[in-house]
N, C-alpha and C. Protein backbone atom coordinates (compact mmCIF):
# COMPACT_ATOMS: atom_id res chain seq x y z
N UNK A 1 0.84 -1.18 0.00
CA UNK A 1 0.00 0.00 0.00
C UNK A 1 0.89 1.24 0.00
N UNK A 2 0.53 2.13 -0.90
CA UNK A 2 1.26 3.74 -0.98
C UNK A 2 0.78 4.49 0.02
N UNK A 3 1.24 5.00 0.86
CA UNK A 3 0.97 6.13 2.08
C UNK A 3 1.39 7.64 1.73
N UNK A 4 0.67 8.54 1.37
CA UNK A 4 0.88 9.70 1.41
C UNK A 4 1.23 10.29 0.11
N UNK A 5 2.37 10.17 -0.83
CA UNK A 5 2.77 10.23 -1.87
C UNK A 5 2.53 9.72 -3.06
N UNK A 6 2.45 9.86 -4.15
CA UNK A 6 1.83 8.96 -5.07
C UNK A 6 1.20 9.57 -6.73
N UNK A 7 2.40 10.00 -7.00
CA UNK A 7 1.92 10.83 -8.07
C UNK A 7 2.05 10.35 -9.57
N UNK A 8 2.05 9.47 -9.54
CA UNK A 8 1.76 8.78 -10.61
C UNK A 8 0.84 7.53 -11.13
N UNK A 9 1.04 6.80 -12.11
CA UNK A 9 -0.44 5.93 -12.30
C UNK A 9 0.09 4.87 -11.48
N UNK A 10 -1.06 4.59 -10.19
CA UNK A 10 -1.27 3.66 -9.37
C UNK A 10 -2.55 2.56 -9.54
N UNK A 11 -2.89 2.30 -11.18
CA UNK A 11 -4.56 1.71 -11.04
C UNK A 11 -4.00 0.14 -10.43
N UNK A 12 -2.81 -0.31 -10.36
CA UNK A 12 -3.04 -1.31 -10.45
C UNK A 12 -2.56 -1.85 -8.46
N UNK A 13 -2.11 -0.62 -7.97
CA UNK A 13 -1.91 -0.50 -6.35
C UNK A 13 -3.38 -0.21 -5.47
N UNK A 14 -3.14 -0.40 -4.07
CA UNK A 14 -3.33 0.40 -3.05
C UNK A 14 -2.99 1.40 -2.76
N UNK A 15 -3.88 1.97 -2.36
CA UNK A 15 -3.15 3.63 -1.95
C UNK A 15 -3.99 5.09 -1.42
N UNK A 16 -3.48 5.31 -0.21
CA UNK A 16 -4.24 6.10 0.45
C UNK A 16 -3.39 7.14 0.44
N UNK A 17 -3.67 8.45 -0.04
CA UNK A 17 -3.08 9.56 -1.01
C UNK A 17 -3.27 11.14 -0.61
N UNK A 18 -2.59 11.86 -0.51
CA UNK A 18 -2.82 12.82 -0.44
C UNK A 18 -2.56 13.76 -2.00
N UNK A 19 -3.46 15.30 -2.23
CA UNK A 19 -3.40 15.61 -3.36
C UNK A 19 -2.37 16.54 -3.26
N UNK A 20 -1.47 16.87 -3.63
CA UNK A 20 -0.61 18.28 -2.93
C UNK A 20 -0.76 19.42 -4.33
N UNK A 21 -1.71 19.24 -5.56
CA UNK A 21 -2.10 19.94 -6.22
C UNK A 21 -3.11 20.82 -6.49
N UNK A 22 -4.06 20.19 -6.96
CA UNK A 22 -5.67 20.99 -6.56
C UNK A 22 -5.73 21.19 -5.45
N UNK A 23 -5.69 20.31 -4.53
CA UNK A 23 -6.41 20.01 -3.01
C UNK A 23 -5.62 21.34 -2.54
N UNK A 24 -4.50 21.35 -2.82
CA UNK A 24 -3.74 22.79 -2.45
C UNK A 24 -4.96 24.10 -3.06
N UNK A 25 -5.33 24.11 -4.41
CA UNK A 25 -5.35 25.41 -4.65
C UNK A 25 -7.24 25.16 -4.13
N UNK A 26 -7.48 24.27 -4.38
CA UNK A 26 -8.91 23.99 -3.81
C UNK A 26 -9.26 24.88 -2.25
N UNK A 27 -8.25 24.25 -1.09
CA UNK A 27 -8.27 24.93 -0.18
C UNK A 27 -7.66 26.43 0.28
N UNK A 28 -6.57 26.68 -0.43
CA UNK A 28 -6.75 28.15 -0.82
C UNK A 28 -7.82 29.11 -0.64
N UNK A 29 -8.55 28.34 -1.83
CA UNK A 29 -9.70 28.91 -2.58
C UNK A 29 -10.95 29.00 -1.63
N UNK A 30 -10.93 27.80 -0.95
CA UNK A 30 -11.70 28.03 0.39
C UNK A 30 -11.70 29.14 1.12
N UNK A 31 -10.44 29.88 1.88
CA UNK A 31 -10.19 30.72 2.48
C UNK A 31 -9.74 32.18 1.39
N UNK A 32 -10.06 31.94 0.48
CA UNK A 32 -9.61 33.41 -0.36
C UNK A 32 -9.78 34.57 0.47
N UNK A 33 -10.92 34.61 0.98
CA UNK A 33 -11.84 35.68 1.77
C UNK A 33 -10.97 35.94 2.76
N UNK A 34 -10.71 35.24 3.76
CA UNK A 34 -9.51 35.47 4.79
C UNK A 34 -8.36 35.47 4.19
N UNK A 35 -7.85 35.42 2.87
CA UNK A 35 -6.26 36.02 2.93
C UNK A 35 -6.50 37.03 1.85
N UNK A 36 -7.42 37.65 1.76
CA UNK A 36 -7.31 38.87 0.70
C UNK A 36 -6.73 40.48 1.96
N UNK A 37 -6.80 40.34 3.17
CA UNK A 37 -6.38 41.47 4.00
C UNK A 37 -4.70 41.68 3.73
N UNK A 38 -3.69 40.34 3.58
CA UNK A 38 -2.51 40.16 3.58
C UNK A 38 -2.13 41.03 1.86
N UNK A 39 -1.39 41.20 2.27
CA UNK A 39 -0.81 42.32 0.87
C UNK A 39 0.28 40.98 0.21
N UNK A 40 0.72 40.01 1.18
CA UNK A 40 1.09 39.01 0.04
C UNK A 40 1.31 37.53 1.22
N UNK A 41 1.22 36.82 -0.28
CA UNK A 41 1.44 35.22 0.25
C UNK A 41 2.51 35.35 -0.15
N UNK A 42 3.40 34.59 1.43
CA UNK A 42 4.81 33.48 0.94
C UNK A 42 5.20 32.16 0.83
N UNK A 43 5.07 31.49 0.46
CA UNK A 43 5.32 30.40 0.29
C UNK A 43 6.76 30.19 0.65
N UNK A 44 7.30 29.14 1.96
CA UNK A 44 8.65 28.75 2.28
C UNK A 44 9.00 27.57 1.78
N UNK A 45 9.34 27.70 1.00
CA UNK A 45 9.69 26.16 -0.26
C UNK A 45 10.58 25.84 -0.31
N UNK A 46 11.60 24.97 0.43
CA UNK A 46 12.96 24.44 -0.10
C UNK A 46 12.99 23.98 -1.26
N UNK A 47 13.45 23.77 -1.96
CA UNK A 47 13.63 23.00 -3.80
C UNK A 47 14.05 21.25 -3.13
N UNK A 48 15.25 21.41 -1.88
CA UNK A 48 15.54 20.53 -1.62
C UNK A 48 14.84 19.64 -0.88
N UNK A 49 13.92 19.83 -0.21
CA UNK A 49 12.65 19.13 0.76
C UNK A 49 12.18 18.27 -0.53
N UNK A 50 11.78 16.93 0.60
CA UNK A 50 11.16 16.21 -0.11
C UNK A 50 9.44 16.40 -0.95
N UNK A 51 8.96 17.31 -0.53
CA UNK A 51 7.49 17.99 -0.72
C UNK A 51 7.53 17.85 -2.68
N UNK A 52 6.55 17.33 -2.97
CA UNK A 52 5.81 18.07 -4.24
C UNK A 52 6.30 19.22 -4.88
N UNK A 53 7.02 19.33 -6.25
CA UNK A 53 7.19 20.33 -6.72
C UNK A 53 5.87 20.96 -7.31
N UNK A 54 5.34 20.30 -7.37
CA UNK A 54 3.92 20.75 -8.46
C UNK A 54 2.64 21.55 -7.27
N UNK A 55 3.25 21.37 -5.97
CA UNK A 55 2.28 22.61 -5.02
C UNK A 55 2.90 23.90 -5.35
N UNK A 56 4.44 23.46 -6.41
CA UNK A 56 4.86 25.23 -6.11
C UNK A 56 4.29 26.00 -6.78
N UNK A 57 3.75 24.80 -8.05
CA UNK A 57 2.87 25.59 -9.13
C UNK A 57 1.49 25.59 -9.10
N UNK A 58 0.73 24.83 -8.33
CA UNK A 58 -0.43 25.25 -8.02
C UNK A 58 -0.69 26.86 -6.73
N UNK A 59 -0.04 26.79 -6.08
CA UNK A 59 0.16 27.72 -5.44
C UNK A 59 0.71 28.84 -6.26
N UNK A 60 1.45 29.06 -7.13
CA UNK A 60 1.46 30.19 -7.79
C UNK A 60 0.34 30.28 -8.98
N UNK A 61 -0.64 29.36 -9.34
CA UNK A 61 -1.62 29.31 -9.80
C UNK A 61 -2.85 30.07 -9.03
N UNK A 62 -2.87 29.46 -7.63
CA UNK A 62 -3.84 30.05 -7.14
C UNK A 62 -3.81 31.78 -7.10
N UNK A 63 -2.31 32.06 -6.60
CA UNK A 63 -2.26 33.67 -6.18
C UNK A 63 -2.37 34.39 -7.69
N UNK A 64 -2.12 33.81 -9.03
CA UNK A 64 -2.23 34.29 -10.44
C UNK A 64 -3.74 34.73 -10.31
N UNK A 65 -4.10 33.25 -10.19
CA UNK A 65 -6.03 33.51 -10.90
C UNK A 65 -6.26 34.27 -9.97
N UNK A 66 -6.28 34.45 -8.43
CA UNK A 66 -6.59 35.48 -8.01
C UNK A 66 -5.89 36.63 -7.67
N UNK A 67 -5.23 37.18 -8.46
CA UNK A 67 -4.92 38.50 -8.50
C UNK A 67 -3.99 38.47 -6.76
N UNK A 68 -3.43 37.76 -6.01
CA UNK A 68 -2.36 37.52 -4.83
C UNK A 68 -1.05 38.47 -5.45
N UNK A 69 -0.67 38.99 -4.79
CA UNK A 69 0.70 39.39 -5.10
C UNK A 69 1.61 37.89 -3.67
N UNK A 70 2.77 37.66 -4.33
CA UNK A 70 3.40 36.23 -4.07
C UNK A 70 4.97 36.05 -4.40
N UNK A 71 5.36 35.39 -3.25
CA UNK A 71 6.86 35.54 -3.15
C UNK A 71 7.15 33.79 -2.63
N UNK A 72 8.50 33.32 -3.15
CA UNK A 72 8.55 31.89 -2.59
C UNK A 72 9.91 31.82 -2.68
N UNK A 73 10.23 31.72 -1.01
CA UNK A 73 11.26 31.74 -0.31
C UNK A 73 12.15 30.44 -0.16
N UNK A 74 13.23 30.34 -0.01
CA UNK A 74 13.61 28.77 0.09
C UNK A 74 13.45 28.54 2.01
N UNK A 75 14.23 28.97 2.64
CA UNK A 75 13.69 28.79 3.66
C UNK A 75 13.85 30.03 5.25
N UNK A 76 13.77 29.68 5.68
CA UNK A 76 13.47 30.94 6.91
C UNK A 76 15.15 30.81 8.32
N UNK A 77 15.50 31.83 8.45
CA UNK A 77 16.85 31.51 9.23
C UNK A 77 17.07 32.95 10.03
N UNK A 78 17.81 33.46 10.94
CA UNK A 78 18.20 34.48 11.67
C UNK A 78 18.64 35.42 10.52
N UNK A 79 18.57 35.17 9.54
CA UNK A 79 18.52 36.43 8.38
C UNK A 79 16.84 36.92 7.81
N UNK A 80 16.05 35.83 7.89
CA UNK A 80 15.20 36.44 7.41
C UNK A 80 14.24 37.77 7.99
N UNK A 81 13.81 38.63 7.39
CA UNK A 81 12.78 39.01 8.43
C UNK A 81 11.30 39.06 8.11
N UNK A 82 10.57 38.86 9.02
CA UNK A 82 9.48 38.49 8.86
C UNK A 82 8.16 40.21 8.45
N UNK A 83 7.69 39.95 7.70
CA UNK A 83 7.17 41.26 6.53
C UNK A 83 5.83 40.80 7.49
N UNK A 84 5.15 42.54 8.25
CA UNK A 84 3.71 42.29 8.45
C UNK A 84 3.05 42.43 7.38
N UNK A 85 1.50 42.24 7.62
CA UNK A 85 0.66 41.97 6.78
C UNK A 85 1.20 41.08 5.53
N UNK A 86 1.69 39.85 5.63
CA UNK A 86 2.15 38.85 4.76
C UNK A 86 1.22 37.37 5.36
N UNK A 87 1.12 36.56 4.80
CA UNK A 87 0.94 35.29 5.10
C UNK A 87 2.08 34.30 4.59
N UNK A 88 2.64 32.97 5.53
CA UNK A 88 3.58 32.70 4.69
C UNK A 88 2.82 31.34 5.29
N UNK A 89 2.71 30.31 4.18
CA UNK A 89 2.39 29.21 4.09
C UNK A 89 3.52 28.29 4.17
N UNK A 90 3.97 27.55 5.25
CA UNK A 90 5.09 26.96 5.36
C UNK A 90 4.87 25.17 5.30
N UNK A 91 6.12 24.81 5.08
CA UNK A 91 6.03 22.93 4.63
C UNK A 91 7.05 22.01 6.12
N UNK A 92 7.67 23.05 6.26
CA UNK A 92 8.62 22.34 7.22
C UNK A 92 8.32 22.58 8.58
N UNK A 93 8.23 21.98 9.64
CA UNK A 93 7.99 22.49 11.09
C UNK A 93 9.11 23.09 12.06
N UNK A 94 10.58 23.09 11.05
CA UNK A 94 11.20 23.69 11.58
C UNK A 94 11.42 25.13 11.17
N UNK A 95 10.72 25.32 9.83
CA UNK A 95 10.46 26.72 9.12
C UNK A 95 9.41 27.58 10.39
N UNK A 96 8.92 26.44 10.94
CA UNK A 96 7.29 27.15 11.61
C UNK A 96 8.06 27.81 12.58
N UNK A 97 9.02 27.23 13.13
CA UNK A 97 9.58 27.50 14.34
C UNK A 97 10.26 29.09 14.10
N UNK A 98 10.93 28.67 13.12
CA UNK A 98 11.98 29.77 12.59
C UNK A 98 11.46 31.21 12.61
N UNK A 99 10.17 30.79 11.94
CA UNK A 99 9.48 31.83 11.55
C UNK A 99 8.65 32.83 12.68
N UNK A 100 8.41 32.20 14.20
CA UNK A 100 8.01 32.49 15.14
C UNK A 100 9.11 32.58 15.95
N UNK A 101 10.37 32.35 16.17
CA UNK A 101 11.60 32.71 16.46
C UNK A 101 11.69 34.46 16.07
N UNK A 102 12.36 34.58 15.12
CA UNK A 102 11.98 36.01 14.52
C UNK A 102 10.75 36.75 14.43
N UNK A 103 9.72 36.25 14.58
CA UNK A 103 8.71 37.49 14.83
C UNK A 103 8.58 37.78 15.83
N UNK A 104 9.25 36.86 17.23
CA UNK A 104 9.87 37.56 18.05
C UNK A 104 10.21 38.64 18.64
N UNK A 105 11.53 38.47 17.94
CA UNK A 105 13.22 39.32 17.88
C UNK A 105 12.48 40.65 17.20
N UNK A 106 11.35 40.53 16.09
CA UNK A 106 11.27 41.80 15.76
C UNK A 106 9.72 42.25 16.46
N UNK A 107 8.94 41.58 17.31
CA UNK A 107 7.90 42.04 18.01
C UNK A 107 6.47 42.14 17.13
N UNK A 108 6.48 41.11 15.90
CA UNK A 108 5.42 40.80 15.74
C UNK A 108 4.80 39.43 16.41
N UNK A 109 3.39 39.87 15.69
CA UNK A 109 2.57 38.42 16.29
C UNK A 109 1.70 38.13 15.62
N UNK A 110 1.87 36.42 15.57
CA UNK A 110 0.56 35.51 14.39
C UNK A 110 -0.42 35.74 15.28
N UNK A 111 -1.41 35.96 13.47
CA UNK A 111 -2.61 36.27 13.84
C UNK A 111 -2.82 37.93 13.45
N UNK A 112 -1.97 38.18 14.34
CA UNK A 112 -2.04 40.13 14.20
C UNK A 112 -1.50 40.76 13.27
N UNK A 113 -0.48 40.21 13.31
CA UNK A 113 1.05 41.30 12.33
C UNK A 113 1.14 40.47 10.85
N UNK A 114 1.11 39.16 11.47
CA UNK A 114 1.10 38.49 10.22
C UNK A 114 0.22 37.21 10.33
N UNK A 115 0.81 36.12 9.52
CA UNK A 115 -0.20 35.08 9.15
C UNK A 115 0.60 33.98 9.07
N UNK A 116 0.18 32.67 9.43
CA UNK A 116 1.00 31.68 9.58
C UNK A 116 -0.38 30.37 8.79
N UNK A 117 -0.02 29.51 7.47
CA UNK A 117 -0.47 28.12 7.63
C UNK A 117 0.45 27.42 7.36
N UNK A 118 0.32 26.89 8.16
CA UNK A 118 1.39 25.54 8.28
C UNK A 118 1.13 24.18 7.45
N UNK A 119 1.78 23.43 6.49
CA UNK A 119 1.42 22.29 5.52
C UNK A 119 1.57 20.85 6.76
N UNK A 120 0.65 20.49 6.90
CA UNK A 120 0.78 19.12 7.68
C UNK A 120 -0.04 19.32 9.22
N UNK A 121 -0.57 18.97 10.20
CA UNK A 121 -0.82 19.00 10.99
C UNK A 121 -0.19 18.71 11.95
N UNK A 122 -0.24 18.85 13.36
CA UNK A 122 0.71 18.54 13.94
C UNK A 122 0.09 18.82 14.83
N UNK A 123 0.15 17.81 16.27
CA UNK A 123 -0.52 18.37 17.48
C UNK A 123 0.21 19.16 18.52
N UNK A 124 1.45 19.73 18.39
CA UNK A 124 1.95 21.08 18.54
C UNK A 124 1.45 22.07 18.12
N UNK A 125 0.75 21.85 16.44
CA UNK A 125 0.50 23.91 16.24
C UNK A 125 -0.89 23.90 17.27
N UNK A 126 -1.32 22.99 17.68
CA UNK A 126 -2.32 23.23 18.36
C UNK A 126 -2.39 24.37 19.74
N UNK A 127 -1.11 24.25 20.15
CA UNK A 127 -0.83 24.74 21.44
C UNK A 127 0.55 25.70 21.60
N UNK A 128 0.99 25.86 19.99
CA UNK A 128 1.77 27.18 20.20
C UNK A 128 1.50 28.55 19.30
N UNK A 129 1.72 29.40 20.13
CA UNK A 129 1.22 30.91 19.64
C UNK A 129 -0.08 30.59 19.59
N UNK A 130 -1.04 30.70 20.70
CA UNK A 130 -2.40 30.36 20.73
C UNK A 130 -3.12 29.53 19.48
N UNK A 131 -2.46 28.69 18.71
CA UNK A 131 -2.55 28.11 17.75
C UNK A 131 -2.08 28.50 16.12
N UNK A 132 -1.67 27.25 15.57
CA UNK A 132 -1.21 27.58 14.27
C UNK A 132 -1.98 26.68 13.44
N UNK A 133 -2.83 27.89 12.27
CA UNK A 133 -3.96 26.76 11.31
C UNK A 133 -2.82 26.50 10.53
N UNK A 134 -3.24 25.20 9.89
CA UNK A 134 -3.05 24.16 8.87
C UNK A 134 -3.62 23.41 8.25
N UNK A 135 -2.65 23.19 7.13
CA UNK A 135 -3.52 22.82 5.65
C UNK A 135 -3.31 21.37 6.01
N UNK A 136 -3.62 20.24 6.00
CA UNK A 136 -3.81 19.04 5.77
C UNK A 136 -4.75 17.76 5.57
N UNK A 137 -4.68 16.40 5.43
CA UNK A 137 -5.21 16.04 5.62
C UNK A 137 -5.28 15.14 6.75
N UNK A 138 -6.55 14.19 7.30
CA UNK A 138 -7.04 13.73 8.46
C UNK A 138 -5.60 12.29 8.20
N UNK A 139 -4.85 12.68 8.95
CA UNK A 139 -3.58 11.44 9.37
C UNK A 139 -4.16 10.31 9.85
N UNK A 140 -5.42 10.55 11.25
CA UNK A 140 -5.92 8.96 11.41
C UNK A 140 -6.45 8.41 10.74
N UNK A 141 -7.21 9.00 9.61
CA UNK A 141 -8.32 8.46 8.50
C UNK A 141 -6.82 7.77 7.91
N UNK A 142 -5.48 7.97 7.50
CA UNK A 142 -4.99 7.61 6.57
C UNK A 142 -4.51 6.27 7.31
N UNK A 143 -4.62 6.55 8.51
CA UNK A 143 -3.86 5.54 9.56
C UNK A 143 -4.62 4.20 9.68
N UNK A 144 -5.75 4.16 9.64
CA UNK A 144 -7.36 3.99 9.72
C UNK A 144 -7.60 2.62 8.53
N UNK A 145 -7.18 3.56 7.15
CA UNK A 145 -7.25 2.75 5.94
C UNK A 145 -6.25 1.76 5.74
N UNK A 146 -5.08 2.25 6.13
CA UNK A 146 -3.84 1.30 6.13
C UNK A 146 -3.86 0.17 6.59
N UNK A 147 -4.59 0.40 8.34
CA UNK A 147 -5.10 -0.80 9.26
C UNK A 147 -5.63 -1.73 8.63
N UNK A 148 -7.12 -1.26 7.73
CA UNK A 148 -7.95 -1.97 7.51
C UNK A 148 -7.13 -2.94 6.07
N UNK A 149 -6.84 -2.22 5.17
CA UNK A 149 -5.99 -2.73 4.17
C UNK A 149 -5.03 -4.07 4.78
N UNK A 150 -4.42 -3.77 5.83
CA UNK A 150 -3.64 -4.69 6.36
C UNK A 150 -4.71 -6.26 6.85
N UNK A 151 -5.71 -5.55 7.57
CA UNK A 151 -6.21 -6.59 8.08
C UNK A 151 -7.47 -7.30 7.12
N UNK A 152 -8.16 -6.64 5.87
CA UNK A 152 -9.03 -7.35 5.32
C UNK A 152 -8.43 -7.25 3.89
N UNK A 153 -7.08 -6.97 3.65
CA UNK A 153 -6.99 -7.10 1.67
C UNK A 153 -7.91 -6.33 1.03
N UNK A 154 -8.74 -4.85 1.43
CA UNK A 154 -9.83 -4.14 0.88
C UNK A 154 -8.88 -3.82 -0.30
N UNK A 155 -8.46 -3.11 -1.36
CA UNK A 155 -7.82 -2.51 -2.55
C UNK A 155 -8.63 -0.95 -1.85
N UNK A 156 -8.01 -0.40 -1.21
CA UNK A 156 -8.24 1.01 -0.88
C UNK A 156 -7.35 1.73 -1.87
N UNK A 157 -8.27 2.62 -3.13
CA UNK A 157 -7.50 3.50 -3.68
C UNK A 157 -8.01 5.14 -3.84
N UNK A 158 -7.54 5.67 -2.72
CA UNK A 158 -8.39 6.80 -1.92
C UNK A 158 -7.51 8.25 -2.34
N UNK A 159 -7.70 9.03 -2.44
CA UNK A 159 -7.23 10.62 -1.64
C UNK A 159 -7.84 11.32 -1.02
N UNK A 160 -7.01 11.49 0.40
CA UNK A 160 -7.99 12.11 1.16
C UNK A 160 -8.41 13.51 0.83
N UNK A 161 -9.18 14.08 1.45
CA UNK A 161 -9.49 15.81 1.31
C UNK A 161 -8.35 16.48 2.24
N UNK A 162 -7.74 17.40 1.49
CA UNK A 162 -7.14 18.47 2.29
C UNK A 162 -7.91 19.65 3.12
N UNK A 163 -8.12 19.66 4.14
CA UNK A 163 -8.63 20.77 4.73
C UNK A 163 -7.64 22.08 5.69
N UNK A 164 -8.60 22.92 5.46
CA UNK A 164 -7.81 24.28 6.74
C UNK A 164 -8.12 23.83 7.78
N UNK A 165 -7.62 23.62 8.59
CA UNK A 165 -7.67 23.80 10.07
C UNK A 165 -7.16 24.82 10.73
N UNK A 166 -8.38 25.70 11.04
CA UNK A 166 -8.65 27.00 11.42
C UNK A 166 -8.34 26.75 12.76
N UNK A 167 -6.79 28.02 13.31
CA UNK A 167 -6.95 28.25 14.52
C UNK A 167 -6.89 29.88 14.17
N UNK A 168 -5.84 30.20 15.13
CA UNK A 168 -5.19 31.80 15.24
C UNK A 168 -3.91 32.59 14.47
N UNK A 169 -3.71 31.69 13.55
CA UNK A 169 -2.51 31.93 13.68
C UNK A 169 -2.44 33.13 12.01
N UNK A 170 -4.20 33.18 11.31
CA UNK A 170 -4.05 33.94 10.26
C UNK A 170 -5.55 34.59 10.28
């Protein structure tokens, strides 16, 4: 069974999938309304991270069709500084860190000054900086299918839905 990744033709696998393309600009598109206040999206994209190249281009798809002004950073360090009224959509959890490290040092704050979604869930953003939303999908559902795959031979060939998970942090 394929877990998570899977971007190519699988008719003849298992596989419980995440989309890191549409499902990206899909949920975007969900929240347009809440990131039209931000004067721009950043995207923190290593080239070198294992992540999907093709979110870099749906994501610059999304901020095109809607008129986003958009910047995509490789990654976040004691040089960067963090721009209010920005949103930066991050992939790594040590970017998340980074990135709340320095807004710090310069006395902003998610939520207020700027905007934080984080790619993946994590039951940390739950409980730092009064919360950090994120884009992902449901991990036990994927956990869930795998089980069952294991234990009844079902041919699960699924992708889950990506959702926002709305806290504070934009």
């Amino acid at each position: 069974m394929l877990l998570d990744f899977g971007k190519f033709d699988k008719s003849e696998y298992a596989y419980v999938c995440q989309d890191f393309d549409e499902a990206l600009y899909d949920a975007l598109n969900a929240i347009k309304k809440q990131l039209k206040p931000y004067k721009k999206l950043i995207f923190v994209f290593n080239r070198n991270h294992k992540h999907p190249k093709s979110s870099r281009d749906y994501f610059i798809k999304f901020c095109l069709d809607n008129e986003f002004q958009f910047e995509i950073i490789e990654e976040v360090n004691e040089k960067t500084i963090i721009r209010e009224n920005c949103l930066y959509l991050i992939i790594k959890q040590e970017d998340v860190v980074n990135v709340i490290k320095q807004s710090r040092i310069e006395g902003l704050h998610t939520g207020k000054d700027f905007g934080i979604i984080a790619y993946n869930d994590n039951p940390f953003y739950e409980v730092i900086e009064n919360g950090i939303s994120s884009l992902s999908i449901n991990w036990k559902e994927m956990g869930e299918c795998a089980a069952d795959f294991i234990l009844s031979d079902k041919l699960w060939q699924l992708y889950l839905p990506t959702e926002i998970i709305k806290r504070n942090s934009y």
